[in-house]
PDB file of N, CA and C in Angstrom:
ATOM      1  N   UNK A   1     -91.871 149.921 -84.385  1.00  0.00           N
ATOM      2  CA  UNK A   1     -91.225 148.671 -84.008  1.00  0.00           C
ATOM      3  C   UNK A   1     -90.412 148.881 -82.720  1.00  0.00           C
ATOM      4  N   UNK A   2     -90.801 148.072 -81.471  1.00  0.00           N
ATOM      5  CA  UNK A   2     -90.086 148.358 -80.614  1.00  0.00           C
ATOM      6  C   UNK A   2     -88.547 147.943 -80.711  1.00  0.00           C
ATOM      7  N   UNK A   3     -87.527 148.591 -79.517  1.00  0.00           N
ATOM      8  CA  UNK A   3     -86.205 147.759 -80.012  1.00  0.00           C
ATOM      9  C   UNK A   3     -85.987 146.778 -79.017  1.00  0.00           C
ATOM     10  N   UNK A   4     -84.846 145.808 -78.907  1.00  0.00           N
ATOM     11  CA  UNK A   4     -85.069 144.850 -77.945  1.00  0.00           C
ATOM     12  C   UNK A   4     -84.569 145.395 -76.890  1.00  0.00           C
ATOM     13  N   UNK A   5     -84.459 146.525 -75.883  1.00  0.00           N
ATOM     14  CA  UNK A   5     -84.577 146.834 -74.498  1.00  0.00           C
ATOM     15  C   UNK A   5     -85.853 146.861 -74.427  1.00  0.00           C
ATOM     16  N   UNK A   6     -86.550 147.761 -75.351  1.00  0.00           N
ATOM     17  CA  UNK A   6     -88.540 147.721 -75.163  1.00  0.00           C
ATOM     18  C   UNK A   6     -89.040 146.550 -74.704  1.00  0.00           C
ATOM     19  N   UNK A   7     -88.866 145.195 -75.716  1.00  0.00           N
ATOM     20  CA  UNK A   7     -89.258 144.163 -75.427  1.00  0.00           C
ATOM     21  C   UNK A   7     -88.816 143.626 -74.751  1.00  0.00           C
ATOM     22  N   UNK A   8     -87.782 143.951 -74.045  1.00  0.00           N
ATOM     23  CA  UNK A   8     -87.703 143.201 -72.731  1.00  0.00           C
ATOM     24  C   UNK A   8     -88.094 143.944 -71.797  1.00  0.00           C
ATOM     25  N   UNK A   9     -88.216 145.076 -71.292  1.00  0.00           N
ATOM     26  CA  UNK A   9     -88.772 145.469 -70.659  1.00  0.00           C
ATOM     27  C   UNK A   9     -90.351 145.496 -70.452  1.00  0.00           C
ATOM     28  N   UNK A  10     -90.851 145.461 -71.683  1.00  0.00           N
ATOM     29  CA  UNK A  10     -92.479 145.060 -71.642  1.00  0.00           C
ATOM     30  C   UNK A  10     -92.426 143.431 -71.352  1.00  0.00           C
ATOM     31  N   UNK A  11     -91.747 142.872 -71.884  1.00  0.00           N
ATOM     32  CA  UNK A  11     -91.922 141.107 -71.332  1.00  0.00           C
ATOM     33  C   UNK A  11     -91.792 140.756 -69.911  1.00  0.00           C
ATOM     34  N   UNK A  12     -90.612 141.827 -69.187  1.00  0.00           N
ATOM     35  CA  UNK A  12     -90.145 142.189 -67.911  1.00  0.00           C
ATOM     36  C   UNK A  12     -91.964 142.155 -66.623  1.00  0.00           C
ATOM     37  N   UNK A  13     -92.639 143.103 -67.933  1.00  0.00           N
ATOM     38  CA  UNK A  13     -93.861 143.897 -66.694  1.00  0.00           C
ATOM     39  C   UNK A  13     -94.662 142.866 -67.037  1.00  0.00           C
ATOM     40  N   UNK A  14     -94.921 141.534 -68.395  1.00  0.00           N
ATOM     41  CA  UNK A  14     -95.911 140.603 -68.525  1.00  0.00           C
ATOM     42  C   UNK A  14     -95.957 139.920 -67.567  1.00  0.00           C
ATOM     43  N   UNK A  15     -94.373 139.221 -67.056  1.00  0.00           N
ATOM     44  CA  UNK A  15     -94.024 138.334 -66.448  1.00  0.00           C
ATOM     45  C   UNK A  15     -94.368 138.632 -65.099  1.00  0.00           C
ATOM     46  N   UNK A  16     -93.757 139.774 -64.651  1.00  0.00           N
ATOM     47  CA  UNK A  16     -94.682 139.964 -63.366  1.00  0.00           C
ATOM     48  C   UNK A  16     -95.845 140.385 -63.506  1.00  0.00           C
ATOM     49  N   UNK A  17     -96.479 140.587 -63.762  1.00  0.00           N
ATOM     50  CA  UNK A  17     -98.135 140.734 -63.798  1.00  0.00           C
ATOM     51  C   UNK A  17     -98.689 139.648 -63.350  1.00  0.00           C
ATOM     52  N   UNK A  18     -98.293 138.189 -64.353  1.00  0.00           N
ATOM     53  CA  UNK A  18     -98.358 136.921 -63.945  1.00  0.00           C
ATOM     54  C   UNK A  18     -97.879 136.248 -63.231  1.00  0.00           C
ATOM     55  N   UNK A  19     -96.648 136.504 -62.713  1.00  0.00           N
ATOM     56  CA  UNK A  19     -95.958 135.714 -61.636  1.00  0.00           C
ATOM     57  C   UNK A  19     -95.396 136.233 -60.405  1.00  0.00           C
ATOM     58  N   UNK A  20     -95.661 137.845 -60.596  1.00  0.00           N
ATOM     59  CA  UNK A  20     -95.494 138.420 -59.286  1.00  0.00           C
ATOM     60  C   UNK A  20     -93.377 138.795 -59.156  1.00  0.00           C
ATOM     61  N   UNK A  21     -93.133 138.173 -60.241  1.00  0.00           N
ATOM     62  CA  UNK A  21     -91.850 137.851 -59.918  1.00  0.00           C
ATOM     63  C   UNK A  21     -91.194 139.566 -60.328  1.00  0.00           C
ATOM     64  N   UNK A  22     -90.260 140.087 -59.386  1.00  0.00           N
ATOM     65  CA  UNK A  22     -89.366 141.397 -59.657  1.00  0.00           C
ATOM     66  C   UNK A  22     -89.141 141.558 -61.406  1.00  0.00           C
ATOM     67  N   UNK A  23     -89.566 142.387 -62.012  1.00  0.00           N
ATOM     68  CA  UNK A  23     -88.807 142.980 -63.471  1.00  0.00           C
ATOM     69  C   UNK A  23     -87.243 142.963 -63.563  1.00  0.00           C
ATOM     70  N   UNK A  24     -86.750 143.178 -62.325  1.00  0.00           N
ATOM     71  CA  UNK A  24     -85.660 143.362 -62.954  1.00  0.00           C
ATOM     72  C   UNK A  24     -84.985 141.888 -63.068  1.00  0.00           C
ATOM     73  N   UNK A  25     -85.731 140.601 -62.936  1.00  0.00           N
ATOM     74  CA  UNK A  25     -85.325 139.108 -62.351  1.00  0.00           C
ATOM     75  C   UNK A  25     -85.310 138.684 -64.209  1.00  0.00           C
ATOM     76  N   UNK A  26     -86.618 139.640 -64.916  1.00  0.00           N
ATOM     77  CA  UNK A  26     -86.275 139.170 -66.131  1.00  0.00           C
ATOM     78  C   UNK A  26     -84.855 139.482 -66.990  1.00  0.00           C
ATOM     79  N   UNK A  27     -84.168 138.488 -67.173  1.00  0.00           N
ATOM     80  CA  UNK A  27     -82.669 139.221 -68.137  1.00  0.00           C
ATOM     81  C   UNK A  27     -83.181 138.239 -68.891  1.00  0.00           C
ATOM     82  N   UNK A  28     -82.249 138.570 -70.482  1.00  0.00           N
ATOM     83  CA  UNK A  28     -81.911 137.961 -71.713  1.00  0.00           C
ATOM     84  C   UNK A  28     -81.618 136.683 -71.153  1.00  0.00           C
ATOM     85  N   UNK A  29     -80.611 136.226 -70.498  1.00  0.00           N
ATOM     86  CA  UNK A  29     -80.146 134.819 -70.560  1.00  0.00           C
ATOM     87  C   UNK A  29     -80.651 133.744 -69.850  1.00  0.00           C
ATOM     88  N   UNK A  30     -81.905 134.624 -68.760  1.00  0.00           N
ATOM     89  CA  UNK A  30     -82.750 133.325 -67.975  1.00  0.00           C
ATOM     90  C   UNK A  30     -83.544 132.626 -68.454  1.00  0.00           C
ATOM     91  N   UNK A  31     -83.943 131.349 -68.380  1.00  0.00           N
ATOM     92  CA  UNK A  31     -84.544 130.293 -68.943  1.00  0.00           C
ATOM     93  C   UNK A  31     -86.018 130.544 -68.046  1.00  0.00           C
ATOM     94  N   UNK A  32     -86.875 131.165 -68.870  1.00  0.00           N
ATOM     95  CA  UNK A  32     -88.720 130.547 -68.179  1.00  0.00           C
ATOM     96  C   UNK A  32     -88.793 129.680 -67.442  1.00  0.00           C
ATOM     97  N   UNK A  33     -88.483 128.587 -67.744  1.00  0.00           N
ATOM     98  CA  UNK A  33     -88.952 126.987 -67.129  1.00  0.00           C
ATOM     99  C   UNK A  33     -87.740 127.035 -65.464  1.00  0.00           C
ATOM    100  N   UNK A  34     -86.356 127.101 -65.971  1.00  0.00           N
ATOM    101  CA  UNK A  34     -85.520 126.979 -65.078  1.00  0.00           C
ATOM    102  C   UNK A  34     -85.127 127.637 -64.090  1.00  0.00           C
ATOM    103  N   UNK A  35     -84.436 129.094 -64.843  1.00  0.00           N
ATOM    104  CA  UNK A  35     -84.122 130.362 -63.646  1.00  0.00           C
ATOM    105  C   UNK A  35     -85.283 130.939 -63.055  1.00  0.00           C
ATOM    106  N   UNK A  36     -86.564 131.149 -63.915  1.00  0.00           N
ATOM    107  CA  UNK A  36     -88.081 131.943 -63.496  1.00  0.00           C
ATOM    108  C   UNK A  36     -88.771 131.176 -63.065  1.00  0.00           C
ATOM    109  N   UNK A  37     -88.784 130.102 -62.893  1.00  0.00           N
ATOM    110  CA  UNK A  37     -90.040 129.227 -62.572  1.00  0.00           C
ATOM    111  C   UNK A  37     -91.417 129.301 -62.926  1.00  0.00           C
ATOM    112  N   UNK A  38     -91.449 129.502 -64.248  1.00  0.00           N
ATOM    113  CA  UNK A  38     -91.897 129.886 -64.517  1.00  0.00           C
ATOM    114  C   UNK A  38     -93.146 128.439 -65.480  1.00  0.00           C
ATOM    115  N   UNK A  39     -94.533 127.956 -65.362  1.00  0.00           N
ATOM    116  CA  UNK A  39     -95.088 126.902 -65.880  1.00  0.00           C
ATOM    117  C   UNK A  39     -96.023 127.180 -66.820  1.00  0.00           C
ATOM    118  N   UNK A  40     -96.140 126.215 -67.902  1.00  0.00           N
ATOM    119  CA  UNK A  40     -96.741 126.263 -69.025  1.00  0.00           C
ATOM    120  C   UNK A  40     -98.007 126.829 -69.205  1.00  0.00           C
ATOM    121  N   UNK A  41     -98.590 126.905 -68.251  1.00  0.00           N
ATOM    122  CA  UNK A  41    -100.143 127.668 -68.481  1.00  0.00           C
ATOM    123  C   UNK A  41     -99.985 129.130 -68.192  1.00  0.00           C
ATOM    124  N   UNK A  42     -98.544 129.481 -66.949  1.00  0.00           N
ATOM    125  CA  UNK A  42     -98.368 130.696 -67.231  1.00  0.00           C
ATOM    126  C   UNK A  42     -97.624 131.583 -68.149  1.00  0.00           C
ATOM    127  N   UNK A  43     -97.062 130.227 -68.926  1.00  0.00           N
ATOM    128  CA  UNK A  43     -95.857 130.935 -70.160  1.00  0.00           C
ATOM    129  C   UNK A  43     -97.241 131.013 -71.239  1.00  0.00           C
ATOM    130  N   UNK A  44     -98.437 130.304 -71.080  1.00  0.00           N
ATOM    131  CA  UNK A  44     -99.291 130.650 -72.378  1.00  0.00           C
ATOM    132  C   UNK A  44     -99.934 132.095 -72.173  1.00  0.00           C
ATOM    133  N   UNK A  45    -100.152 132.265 -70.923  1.00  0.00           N
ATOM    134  CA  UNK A  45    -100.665 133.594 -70.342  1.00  0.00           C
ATOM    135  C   UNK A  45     -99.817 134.477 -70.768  1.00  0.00           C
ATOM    136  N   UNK A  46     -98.167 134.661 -70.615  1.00  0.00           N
ATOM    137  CA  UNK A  46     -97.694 135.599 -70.892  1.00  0.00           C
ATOM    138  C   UNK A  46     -97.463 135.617 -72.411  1.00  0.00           C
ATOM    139  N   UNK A  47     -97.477 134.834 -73.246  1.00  0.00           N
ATOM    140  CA  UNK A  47     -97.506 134.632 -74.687  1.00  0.00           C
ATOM    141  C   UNK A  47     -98.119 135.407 -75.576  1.00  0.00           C
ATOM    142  N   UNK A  48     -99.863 134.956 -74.787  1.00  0.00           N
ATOM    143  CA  UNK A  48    -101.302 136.159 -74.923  1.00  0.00           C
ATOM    144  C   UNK A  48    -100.761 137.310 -74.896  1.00  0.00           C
ATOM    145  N   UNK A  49    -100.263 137.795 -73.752  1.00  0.00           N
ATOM    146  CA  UNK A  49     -99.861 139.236 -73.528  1.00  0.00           C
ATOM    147  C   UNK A  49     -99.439 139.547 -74.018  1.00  0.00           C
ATOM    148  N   UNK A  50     -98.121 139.144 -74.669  1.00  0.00           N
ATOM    149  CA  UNK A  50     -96.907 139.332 -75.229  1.00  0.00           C
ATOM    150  C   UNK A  50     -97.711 139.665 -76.794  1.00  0.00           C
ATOM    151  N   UNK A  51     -98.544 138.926 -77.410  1.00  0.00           N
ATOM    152  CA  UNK A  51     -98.780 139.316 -78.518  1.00  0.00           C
ATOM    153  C   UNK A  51     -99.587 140.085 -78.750  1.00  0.00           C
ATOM    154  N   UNK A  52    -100.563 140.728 -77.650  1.00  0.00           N
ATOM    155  CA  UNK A  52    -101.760 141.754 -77.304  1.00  0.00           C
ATOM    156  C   UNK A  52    -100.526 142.896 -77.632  1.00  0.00           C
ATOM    157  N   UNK A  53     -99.556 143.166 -76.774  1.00  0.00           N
ATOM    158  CA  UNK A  53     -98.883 143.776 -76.393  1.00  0.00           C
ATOM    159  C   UNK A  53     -97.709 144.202 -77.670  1.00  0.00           C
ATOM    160  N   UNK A  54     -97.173 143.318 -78.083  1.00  0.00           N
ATOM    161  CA  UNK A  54     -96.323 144.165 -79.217  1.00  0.00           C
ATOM    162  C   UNK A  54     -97.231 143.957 -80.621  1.00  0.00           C
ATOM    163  N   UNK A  55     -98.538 143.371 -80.601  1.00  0.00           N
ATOM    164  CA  UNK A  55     -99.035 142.952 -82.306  1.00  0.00           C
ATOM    165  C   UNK A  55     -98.023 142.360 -83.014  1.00  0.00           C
ATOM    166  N   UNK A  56     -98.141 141.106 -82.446  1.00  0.00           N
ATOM    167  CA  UNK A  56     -97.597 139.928 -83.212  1.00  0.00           C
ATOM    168  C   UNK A  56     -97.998 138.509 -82.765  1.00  0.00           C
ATOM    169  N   UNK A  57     -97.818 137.928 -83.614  1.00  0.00           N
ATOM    170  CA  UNK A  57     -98.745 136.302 -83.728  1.00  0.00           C
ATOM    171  C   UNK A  57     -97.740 135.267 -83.193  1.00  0.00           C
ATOM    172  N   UNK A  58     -97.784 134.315 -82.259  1.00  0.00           N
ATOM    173  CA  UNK A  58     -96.891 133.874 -81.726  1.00  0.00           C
ATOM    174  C   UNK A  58     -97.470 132.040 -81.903  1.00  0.00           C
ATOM    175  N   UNK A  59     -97.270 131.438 -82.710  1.00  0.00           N
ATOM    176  CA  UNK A  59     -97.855 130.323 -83.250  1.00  0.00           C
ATOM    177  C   UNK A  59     -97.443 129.592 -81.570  1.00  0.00           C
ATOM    178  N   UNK A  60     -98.495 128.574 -81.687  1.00  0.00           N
ATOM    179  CA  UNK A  60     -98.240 127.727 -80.407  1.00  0.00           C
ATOM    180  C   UNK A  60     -96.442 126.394 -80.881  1.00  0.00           C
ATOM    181  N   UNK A  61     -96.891 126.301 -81.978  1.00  0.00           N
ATOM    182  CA  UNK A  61     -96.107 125.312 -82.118  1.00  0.00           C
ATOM    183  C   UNK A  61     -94.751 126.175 -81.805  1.00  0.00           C
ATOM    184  N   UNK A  62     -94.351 126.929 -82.104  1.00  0.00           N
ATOM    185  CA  UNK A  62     -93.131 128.140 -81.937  1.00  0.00           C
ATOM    186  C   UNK A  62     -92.443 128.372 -80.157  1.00  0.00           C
ATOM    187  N   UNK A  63     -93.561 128.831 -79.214  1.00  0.00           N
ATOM    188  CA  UNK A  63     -93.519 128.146 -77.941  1.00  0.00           C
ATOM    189  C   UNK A  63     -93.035 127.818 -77.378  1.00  0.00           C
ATOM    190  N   UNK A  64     -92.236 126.391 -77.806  1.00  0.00           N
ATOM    191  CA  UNK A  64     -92.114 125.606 -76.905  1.00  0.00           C
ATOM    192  C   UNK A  64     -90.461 126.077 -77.479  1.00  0.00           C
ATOM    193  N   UNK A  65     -90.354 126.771 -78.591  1.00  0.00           N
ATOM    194  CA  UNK A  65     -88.804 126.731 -78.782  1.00  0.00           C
ATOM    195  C   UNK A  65     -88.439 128.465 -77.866  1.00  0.00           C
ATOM    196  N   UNK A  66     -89.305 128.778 -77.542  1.00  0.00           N
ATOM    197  CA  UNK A  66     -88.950 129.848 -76.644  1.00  0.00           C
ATOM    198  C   UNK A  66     -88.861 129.674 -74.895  1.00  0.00           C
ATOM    199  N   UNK A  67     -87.146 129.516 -74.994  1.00  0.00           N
ATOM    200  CA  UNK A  67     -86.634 128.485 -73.721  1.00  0.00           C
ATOM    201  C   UNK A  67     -86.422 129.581 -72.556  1.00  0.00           C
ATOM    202  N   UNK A  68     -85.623 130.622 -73.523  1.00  0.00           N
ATOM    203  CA  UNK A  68     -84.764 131.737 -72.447  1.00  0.00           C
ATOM    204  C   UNK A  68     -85.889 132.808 -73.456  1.00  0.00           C
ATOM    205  N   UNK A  69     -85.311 134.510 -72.529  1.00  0.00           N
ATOM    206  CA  UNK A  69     -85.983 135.320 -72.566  1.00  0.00           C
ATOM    207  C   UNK A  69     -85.214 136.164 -73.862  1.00  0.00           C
ATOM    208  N   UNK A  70     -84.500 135.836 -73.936  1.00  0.00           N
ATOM    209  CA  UNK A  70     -83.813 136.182 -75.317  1.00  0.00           C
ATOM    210  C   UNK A  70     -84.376 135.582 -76.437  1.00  0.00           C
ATOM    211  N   UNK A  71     -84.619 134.168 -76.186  1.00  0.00           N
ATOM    212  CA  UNK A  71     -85.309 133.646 -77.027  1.00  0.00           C
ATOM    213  C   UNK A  71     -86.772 134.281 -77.727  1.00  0.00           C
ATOM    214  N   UNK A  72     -87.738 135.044 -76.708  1.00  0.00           N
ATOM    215  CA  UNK A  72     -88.444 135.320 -76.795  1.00  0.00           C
ATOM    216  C   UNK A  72     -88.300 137.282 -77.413  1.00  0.00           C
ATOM    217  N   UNK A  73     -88.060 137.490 -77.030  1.00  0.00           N
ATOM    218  CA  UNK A  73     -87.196 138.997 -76.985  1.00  0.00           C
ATOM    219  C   UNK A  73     -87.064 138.867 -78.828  1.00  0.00           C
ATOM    220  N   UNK A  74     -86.032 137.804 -78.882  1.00  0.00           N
ATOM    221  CA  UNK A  74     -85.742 137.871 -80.633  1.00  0.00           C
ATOM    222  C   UNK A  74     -86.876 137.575 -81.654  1.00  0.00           C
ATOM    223  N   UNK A  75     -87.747 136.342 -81.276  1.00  0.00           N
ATOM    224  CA  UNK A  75     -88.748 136.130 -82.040  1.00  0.00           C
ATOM    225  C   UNK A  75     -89.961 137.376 -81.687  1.00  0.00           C
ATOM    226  N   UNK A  76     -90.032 137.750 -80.772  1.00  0.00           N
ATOM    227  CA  UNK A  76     -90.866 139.326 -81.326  1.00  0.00           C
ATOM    228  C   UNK A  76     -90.385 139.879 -81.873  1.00  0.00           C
ATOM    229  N   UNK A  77     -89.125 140.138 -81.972  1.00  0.00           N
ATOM    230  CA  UNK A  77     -88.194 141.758 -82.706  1.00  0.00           C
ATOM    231  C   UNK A  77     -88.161 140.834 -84.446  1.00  0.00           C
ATOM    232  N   UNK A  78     -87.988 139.750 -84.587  1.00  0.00           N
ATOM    233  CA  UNK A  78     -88.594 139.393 -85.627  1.00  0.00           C
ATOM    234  C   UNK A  78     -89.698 139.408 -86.005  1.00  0.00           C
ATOM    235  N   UNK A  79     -90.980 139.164 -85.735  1.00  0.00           N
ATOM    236  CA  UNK A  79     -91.963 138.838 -85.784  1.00  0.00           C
ATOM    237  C   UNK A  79     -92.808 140.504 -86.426  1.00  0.00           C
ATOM    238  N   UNK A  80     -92.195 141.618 -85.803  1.00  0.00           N
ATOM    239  CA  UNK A  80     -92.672 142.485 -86.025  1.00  0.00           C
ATOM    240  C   UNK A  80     -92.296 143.057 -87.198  1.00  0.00           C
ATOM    241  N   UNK A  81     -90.965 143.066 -87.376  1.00  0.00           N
ATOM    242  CA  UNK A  81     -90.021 143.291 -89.210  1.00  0.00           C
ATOM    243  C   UNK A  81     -90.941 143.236 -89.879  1.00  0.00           C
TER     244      UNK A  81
END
């Protein structure tokens, strides 16, 4: 089970993979949509990854409640328990 520096740091290298954007731009408290600029076909892209990547199932409906990167960070570190 990774711990949550892992997963953010692996969410860190998804995000740029897909958006080109610096790792270190990902923190806990930035918002996808707002601080990252981050858009819905590429938050589904990194989603994919994200669940290739730690083995875990990330329901679509769930998604949309993953606003900030913390948000996301916690529902993997749950998801994997």
């Amino acid at each position: 089970m990774a711990s949550n520096e892992e997963i953010l740091a692996g969410l860190a290298e998804i995000v740029n993979e897909e958006t080109g954007l610096e790792t270190e731009a990902v923190e806990m408290d930035k918002s996808f949509t707002e601080d990252l600029d981050i858009d819905s076909i590429s938050m589904m892209t990194i989603v994919v990854n994200a669940e290739e990547k730690f083995d875990v199932k990330i329901p679509d409906e769930e998604v949309k409640n993953l606003k900030t990167v913390a948000d996301a960070v916690n529902f993997i570190a749950g998801a994997q328990a």
